[in-house]
C-alpha atoms as a PDB file:
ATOM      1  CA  UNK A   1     -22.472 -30.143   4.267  1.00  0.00           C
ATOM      2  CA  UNK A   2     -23.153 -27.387   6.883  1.00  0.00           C
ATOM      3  CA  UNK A   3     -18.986 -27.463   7.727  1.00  0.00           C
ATOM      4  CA  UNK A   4     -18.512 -27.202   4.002  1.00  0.00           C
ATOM      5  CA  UNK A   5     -20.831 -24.233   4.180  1.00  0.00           C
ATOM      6  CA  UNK A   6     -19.449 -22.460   7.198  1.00  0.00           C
ATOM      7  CA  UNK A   7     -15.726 -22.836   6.193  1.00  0.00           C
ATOM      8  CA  UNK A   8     -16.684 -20.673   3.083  1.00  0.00           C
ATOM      9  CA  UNK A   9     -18.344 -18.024   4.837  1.00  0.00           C
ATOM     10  CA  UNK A  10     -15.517 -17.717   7.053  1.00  0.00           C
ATOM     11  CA  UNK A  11     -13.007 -18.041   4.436  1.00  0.00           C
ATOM     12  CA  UNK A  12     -14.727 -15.254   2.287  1.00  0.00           C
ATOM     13  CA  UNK A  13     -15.352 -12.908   5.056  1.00  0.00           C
ATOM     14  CA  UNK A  14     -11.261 -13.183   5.641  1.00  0.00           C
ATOM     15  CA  UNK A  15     -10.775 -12.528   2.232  1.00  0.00           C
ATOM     16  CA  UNK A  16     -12.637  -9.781   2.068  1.00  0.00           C
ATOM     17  CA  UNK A  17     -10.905  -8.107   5.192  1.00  0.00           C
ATOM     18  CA  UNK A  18      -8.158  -7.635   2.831  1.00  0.00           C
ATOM     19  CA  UNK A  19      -7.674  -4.680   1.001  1.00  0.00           C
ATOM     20  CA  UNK A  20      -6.916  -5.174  -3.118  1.00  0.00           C
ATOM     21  CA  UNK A  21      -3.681  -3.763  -4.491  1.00  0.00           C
ATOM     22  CA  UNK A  22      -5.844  -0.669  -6.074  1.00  0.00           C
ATOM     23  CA  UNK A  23      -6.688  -0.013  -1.841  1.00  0.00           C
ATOM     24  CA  UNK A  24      -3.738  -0.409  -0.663  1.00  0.00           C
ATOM     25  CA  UNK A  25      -1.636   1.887  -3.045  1.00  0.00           C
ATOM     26  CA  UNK A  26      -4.226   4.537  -2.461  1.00  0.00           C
ATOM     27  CA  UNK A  27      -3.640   4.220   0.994  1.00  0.00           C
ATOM     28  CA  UNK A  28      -0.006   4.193   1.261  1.00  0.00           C
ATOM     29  CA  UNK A  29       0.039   6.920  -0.697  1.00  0.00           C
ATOM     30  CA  UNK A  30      -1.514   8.707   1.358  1.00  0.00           C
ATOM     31  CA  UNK A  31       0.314   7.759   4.359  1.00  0.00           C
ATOM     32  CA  UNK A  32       3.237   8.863   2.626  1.00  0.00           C
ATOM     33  CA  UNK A  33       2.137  12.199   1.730  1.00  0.00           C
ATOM     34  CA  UNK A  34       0.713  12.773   5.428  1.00  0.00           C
ATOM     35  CA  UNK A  35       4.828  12.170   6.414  1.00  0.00           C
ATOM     36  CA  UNK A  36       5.937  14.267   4.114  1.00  0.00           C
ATOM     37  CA  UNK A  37       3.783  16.778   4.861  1.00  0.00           C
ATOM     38  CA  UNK A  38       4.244  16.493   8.587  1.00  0.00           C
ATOM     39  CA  UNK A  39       7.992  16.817   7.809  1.00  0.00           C
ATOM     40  CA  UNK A  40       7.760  19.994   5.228  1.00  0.00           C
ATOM     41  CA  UNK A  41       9.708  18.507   2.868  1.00  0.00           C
ATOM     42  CA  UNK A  42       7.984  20.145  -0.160  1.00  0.00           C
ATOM     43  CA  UNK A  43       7.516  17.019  -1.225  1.00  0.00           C
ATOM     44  CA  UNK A  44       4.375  16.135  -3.893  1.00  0.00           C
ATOM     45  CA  UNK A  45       3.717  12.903  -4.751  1.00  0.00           C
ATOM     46  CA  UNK A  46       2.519  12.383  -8.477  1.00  0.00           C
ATOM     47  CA  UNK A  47       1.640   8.757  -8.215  1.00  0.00           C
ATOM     48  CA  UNK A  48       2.693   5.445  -7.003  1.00  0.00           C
ATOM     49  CA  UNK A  49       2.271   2.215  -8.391  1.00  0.00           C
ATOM     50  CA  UNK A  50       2.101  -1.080  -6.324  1.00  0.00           C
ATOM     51  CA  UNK A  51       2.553  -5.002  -7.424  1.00  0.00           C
ATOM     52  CA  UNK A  52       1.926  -7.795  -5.251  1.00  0.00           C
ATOM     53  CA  UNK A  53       5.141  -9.938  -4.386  1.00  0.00           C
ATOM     54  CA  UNK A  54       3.963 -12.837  -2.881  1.00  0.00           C
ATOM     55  CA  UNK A  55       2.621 -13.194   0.624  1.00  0.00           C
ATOM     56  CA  UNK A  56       2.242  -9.995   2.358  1.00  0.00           C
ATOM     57  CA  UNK A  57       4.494  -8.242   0.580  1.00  0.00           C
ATOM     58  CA  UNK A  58       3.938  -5.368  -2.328  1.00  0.00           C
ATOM     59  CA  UNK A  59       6.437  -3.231  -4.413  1.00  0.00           C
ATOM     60  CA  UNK A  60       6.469  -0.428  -6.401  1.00  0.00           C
ATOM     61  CA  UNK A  61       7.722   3.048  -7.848  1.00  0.00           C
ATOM     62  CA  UNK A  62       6.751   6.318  -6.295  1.00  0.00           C
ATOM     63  CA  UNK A  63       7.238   9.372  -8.599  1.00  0.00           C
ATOM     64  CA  UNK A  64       7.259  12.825  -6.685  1.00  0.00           C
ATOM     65  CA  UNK A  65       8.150  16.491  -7.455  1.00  0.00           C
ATOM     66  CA  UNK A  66      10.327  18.171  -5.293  1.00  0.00           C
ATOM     67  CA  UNK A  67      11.839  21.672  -4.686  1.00  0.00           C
ATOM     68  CA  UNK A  68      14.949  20.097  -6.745  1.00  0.00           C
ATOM     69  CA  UNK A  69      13.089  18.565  -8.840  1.00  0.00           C
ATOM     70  CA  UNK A  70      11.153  15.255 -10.119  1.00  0.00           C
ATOM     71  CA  UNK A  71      12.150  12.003  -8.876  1.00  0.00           C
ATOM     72  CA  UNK A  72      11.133   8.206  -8.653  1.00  0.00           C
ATOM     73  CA  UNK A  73      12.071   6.179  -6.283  1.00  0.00           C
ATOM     74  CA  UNK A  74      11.872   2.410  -4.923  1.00  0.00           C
ATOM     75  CA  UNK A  75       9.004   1.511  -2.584  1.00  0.00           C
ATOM     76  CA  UNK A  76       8.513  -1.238  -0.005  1.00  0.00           C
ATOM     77  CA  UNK A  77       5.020  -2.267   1.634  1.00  0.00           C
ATOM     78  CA  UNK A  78       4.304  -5.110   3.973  1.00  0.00           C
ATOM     79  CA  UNK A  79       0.432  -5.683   4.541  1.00  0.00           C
ATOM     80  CA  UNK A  80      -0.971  -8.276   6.853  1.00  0.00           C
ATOM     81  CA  UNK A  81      -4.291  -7.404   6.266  1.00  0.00           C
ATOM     82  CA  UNK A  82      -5.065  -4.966   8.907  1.00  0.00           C
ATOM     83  CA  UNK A  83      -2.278  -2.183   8.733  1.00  0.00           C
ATOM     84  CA  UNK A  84       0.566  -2.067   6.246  1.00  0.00           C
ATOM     85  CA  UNK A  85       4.305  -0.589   6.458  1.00  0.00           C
ATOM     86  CA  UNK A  86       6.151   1.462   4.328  1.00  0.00           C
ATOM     87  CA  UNK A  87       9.749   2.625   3.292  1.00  0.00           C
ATOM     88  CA  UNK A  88      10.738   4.726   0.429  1.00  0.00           C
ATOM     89  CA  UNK A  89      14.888   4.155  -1.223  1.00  0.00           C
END
């Protein structure tokens, strides 16, 4: 009973190590945003949406206004529970 008990603990304190979807997109969206801004593209980004794949994997549409102007695009993100990785096509 007490290995019953301490595989749950440790299997909810791994789940909860992971960020949920709502987490996630806000932080990717901001990582984006600090890139573009780094870059000065004149880039704003007006929101992004993410969906779980399956695994570690997420995808979504990013819709921005630029100097040319508004745009969505295709977006990529691979989590593994401690940092994530983006690209935009």
């Amino acid at each position: 009973m007490k290995k019953l008990l301490l595989i749950a603990i440790i299997a909810l304190s791994l789940h909860s190590c992971r960020m949920g979807v709502n987490s996630l997109t806000y932080e990717v969206q901001e990582d984006i945003q600090q890139t573009y801004n780094e870059e000065n593209l004149g880039i704003i980004i007006n929101s992004l949406i993410l969906t779980h794949q399956e695994g570690n994997s997420y995808t979504g549409i990013l819709e921005t206004s630029e100097p040319d102007g508004d745009f969505s695009y295709y977006v990529d993100v691979v989590y593994d529970g401690n940092s994530f990785i983006w690209e935009v096509y």
